[in-house]
C-alpha atoms as a PDB file:
ATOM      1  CA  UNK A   1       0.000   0.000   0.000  1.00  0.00           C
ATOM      2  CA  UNK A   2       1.423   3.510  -0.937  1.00  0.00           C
ATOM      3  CA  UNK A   3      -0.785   5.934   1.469  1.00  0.00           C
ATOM      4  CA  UNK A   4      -1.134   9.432   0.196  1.00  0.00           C
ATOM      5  CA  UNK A   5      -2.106  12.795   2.133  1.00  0.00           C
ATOM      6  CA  UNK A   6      -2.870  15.704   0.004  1.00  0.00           C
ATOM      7  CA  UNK A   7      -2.558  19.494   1.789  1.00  0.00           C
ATOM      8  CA  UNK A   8      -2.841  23.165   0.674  1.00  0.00           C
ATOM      9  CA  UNK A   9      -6.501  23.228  -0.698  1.00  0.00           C
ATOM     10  CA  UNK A  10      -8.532  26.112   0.334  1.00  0.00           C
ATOM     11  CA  UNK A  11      -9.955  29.312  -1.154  1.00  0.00           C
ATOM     12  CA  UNK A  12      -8.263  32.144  -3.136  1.00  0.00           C
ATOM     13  CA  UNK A  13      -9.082  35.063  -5.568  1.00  0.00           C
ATOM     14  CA  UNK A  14      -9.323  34.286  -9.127  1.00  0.00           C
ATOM     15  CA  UNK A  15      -5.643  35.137  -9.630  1.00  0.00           C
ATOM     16  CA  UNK A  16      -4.420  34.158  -7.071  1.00  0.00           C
ATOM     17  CA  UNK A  17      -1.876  31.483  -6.402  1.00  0.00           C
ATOM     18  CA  UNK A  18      -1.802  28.101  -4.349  1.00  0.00           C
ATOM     19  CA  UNK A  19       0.537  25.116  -3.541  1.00  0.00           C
ATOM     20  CA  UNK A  20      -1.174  21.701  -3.093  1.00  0.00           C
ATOM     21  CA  UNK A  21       1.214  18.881  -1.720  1.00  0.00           C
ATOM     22  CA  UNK A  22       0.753  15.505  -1.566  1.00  0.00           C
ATOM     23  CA  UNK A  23       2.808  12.806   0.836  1.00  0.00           C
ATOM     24  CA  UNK A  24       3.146   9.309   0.082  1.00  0.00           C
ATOM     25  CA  UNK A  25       4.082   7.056   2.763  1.00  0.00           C
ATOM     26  CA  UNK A  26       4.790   2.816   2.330  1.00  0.00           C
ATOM     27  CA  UNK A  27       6.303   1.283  -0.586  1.00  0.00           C
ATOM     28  CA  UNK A  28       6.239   4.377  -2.747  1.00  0.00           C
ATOM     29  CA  UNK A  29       9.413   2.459  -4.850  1.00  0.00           C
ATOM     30  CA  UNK A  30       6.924   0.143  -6.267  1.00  0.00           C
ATOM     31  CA  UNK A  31       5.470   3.166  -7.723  1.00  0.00           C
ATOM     32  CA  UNK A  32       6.451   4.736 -11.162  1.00  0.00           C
ATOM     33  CA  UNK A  33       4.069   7.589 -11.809  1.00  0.00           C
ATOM     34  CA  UNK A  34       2.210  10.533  -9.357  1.00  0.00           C
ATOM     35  CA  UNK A  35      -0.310  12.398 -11.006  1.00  0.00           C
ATOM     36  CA  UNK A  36      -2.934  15.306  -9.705  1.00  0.00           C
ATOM     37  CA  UNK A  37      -6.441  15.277 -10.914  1.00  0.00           C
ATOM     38  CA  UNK A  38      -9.690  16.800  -9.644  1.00  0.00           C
ATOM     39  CA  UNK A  39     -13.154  16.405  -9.854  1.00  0.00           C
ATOM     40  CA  UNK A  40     -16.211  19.290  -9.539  1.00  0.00           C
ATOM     41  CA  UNK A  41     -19.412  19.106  -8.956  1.00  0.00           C
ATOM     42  CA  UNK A  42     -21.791  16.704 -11.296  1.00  0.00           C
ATOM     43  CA  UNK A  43     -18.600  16.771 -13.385  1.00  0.00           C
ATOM     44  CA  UNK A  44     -15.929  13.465 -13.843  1.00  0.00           C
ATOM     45  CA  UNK A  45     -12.991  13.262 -12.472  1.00  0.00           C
ATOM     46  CA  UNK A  46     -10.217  14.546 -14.857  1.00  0.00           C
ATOM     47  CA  UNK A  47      -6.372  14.697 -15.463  1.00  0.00           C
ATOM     48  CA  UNK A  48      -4.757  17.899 -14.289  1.00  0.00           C
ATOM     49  CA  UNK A  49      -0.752  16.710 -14.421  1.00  0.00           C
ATOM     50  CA  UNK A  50       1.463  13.625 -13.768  1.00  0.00           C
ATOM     51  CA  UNK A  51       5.408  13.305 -13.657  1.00  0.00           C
ATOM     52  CA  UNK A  52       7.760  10.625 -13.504  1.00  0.00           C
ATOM     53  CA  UNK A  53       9.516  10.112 -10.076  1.00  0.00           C
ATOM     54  CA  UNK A  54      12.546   9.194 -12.119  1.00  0.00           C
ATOM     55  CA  UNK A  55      13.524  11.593 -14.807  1.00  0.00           C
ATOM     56  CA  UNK A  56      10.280  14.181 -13.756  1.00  0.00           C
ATOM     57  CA  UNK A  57       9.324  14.016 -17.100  1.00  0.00           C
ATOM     58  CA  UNK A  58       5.955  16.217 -16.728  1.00  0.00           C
ATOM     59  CA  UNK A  59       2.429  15.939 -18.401  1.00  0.00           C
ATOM     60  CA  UNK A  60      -0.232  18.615 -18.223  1.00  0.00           C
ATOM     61  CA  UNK A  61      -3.418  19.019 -19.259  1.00  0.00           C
ATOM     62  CA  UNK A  62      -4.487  21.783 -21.680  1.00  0.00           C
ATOM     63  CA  UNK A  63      -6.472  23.716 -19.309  1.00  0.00           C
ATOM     64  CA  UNK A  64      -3.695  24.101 -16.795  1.00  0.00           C
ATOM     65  CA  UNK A  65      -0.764  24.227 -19.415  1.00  0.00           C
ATOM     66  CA  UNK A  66       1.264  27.567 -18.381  1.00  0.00           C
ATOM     67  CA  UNK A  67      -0.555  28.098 -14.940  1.00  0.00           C
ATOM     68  CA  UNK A  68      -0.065  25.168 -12.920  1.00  0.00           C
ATOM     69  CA  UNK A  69       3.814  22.895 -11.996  1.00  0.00           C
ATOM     70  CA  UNK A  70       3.899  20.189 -10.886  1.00  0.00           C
ATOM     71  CA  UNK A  71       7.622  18.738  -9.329  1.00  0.00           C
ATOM     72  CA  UNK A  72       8.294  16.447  -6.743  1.00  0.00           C
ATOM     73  CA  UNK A  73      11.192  16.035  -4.324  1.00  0.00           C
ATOM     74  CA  UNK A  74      11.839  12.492  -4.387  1.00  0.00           C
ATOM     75  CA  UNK A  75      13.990  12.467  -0.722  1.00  0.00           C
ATOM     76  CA  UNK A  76      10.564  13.152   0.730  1.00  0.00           C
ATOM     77  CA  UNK A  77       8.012  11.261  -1.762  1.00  0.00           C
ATOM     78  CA  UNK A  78       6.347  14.068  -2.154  1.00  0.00           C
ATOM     79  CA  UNK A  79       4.668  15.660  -5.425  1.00  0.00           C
ATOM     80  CA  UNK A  80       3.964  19.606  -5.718  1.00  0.00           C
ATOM     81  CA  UNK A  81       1.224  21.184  -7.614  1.00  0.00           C
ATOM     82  CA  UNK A  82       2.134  24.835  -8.060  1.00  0.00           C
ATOM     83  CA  UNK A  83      -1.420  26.590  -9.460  1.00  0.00           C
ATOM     84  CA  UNK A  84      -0.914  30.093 -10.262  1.00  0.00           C
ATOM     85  CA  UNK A  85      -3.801  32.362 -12.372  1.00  0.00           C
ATOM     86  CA  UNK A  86      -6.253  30.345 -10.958  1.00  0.00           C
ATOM     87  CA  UNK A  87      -9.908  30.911 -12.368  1.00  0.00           C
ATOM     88  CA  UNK A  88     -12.670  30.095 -10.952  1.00  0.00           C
ATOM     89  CA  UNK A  89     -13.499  27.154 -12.925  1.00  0.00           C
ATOM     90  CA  UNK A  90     -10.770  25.385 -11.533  1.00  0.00           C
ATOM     91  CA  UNK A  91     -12.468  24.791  -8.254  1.00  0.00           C
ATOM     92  CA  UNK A  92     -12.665  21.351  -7.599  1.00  0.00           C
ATOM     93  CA  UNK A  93     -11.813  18.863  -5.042  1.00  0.00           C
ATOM     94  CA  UNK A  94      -8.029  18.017  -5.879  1.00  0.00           C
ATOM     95  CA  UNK A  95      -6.722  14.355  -5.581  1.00  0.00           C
ATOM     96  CA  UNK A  96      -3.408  13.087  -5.603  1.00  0.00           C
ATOM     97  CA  UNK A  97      -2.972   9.436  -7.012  1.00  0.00           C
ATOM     98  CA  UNK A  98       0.188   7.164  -7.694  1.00  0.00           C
ATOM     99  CA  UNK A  99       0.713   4.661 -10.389  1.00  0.00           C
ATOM    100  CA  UNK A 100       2.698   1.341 -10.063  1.00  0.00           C
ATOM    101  CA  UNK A 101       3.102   0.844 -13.817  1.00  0.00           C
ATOM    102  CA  UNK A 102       2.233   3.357 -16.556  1.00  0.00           C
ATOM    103  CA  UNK A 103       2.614   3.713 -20.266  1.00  0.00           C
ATOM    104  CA  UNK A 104       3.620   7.489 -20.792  1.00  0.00           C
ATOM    105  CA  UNK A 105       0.693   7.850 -23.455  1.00  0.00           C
ATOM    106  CA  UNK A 106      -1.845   6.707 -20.765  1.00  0.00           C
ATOM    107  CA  UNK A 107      -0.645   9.202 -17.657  1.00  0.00           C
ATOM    108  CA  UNK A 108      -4.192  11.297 -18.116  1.00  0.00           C
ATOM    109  CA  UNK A 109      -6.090   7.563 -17.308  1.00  0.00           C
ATOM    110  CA  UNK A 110      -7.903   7.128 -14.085  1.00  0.00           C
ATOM    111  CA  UNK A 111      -7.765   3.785 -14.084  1.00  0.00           C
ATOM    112  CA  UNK A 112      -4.206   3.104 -14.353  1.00  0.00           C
ATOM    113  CA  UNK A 113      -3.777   4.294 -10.714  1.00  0.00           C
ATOM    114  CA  UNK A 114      -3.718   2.614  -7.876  1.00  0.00           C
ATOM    115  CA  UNK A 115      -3.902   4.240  -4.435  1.00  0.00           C
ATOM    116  CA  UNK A 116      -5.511   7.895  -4.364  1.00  0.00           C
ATOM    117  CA  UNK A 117      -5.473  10.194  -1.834  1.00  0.00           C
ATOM    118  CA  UNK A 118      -8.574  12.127   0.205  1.00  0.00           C
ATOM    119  CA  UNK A 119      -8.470  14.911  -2.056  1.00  0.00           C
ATOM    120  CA  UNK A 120      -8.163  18.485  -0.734  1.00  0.00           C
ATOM    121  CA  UNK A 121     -10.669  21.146  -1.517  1.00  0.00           C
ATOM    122  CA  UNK A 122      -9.436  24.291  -4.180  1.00  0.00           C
ATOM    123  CA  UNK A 123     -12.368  27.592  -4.168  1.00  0.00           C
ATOM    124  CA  UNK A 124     -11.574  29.807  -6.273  1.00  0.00           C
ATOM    125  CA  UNK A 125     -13.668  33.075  -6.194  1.00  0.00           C
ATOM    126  CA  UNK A 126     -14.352  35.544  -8.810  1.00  0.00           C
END
Protein backbone atom coordinates (compact mmCIF):
# COMPACT_ATOMS: atom_id res chain seq x y z
CA UNK A 1 0.00 0.00 0.00
CA UNK A 2 1.42 3.51 -0.94
CA UNK A 3 -0.78 5.93 1.47
CA UNK A 4 -1.13 9.43 0.20
CA UNK A 5 -2.11 12.80 2.13
CA UNK A 6 -2.87 15.70 0.00
CA UNK A 7 -2.56 19.49 1.79
CA UNK A 8 -2.84 23.17 0.67
CA UNK A 9 -6.50 23.23 -0.70
CA UNK A 10 -8.53 26.11 0.33
CA UNK A 11 -9.96 29.31 -1.15
CA UNK A 12 -8.26 32.14 -3.14
CA UNK A 13 -9.08 35.06 -5.57
CA UNK A 14 -9.32 34.29 -9.13
CA UNK A 15 -5.64 35.14 -9.63
CA UNK A 16 -4.42 34.16 -7.07
CA UNK A 17 -1.88 31.48 -6.40
CA UNK A 18 -1.80 28.10 -4.35
CA UNK A 19 0.54 25.12 -3.54
CA UNK A 20 -1.17 21.70 -3.09
CA UNK A 21 1.21 18.88 -1.72
CA UNK A 22 0.75 15.50 -1.57
CA UNK A 23 2.81 12.81 0.84
CA UNK A 24 3.15 9.31 0.08
CA UNK A 25 4.08 7.06 2.76
CA UNK A 26 4.79 2.82 2.33
CA UNK A 27 6.30 1.28 -0.59
CA UNK A 28 6.24 4.38 -2.75
CA UNK A 29 9.41 2.46 -4.85
CA UNK A 30 6.92 0.14 -6.27
CA UNK A 31 5.47 3.17 -7.72
CA UNK A 32 6.45 4.74 -11.16
CA UNK A 33 4.07 7.59 -11.81
CA UNK A 34 2.21 10.53 -9.36
CA UNK A 35 -0.31 12.40 -11.01
CA UNK A 36 -2.93 15.31 -9.71
CA UNK A 37 -6.44 15.28 -10.91
CA UNK A 38 -9.69 16.80 -9.64
CA UNK A 39 -13.15 16.41 -9.85
CA UNK A 40 -16.21 19.29 -9.54
CA UNK A 41 -19.41 19.11 -8.96
CA UNK A 42 -21.79 16.70 -11.30
CA UNK A 43 -18.60 16.77 -13.38
CA UNK A 44 -15.93 13.46 -13.84
CA UNK A 45 -12.99 13.26 -12.47
CA UNK A 46 -10.22 14.55 -14.86
CA UNK A 47 -6.37 14.70 -15.46
CA UNK A 48 -4.76 17.90 -14.29
CA UNK A 49 -0.75 16.71 -14.42
CA UNK A 50 1.46 13.63 -13.77
CA UNK A 51 5.41 13.30 -13.66
CA UNK A 52 7.76 10.63 -13.50
CA UNK A 53 9.52 10.11 -10.08
CA UNK A 54 12.55 9.19 -12.12
CA UNK A 55 13.52 11.59 -14.81
CA UNK A 56 10.28 14.18 -13.76
CA UNK A 57 9.32 14.02 -17.10
CA UNK A 58 5.95 16.22 -16.73
CA UNK A 59 2.43 15.94 -18.40
CA UNK A 60 -0.23 18.62 -18.22
CA UNK A 61 -3.42 19.02 -19.26
CA UNK A 62 -4.49 21.78 -21.68
CA UNK A 63 -6.47 23.72 -19.31
CA UNK A 64 -3.70 24.10 -16.80
CA UNK A 65 -0.76 24.23 -19.41
CA UNK A 66 1.26 27.57 -18.38
CA UNK A 67 -0.56 28.10 -14.94
CA UNK A 68 -0.07 25.17 -12.92
CA UNK A 69 3.81 22.90 -12.00
CA UNK A 70 3.90 20.19 -10.89
CA UNK A 71 7.62 18.74 -9.33
CA UNK A 72 8.29 16.45 -6.74
CA UNK A 73 11.19 16.04 -4.32
CA UNK A 74 11.84 12.49 -4.39
CA UNK A 75 13.99 12.47 -0.72
CA UNK A 76 10.56 13.15 0.73
CA UNK A 77 8.01 11.26 -1.76
CA UNK A 78 6.35 14.07 -2.15
CA UNK A 79 4.67 15.66 -5.43
CA UNK A 80 3.96 19.61 -5.72
CA UNK A 81 1.22 21.18 -7.61
CA UNK A 82 2.13 24.84 -8.06
CA UNK A 83 -1.42 26.59 -9.46
CA UNK A 84 -0.91 30.09 -10.26
CA UNK A 85 -3.80 32.36 -12.37
CA UNK A 86 -6.25 30.35 -10.96
CA UNK A 87 -9.91 30.91 -12.37
CA UNK A 88 -12.67 30.10 -10.95
CA UNK A 89 -13.50 27.15 -12.93
CA UNK A 90 -10.77 25.39 -11.53
CA UNK A 91 -12.47 24.79 -8.25
CA UNK A 92 -12.67 21.35 -7.60
CA UNK A 93 -11.81 18.86 -5.04
CA UNK A 94 -8.03 18.02 -5.88
CA UNK A 95 -6.72 14.35 -5.58
CA UNK A 96 -3.41 13.09 -5.60
CA UNK A 97 -2.97 9.44 -7.01
CA UNK A 98 0.19 7.16 -7.69
CA UNK A 99 0.71 4.66 -10.39
CA UNK A 100 2.70 1.34 -10.06
CA UNK A 101 3.10 0.84 -13.82
CA UNK A 102 2.23 3.36 -16.56
CA UNK A 103 2.61 3.71 -20.27
CA UNK A 104 3.62 7.49 -20.79
CA UNK A 105 0.69 7.85 -23.46
CA UNK A 106 -1.84 6.71 -20.77
CA UNK A 107 -0.65 9.20 -17.66
CA UNK A 108 -4.19 11.30 -18.12
CA UNK A 109 -6.09 7.56 -17.31
CA UNK A 110 -7.90 7.13 -14.09
CA UNK A 111 -7.77 3.79 -14.08
CA UNK A 112 -4.21 3.10 -14.35
CA UNK A 113 -3.78 4.29 -10.71
CA UNK A 114 -3.72 2.61 -7.88
CA UNK A 115 -3.90 4.24 -4.44
CA UNK A 116 -5.51 7.89 -4.36
CA UNK A 117 -5.47 10.19 -1.83
CA UNK A 118 -8.57 12.13 0.20
CA UNK A 119 -8.47 14.91 -2.06
CA UNK A 120 -8.16 18.48 -0.73
CA UNK A 121 -10.67 21.15 -1.52
CA UNK A 122 -9.44 24.29 -4.18
CA UNK A 123 -12.37 27.59 -4.17
CA UNK A 124 -11.57 29.81 -6.27
CA UNK A 125 -13.67 33.08 -6.19
CA UNK A 126 -14.35 35.54 -8.81
Amino acid sequence: QVPLVESGGGLVQAGGSLRLSCAASGRTFSTTTMGWFRQAPVKEREVVAAIRWSGGRAHYADYVKGRFTISSDNAKNTVYLQMNSLKPEDTAVYYCAASRSVGWAAVRVISRYDYWGQGTQVTVSS
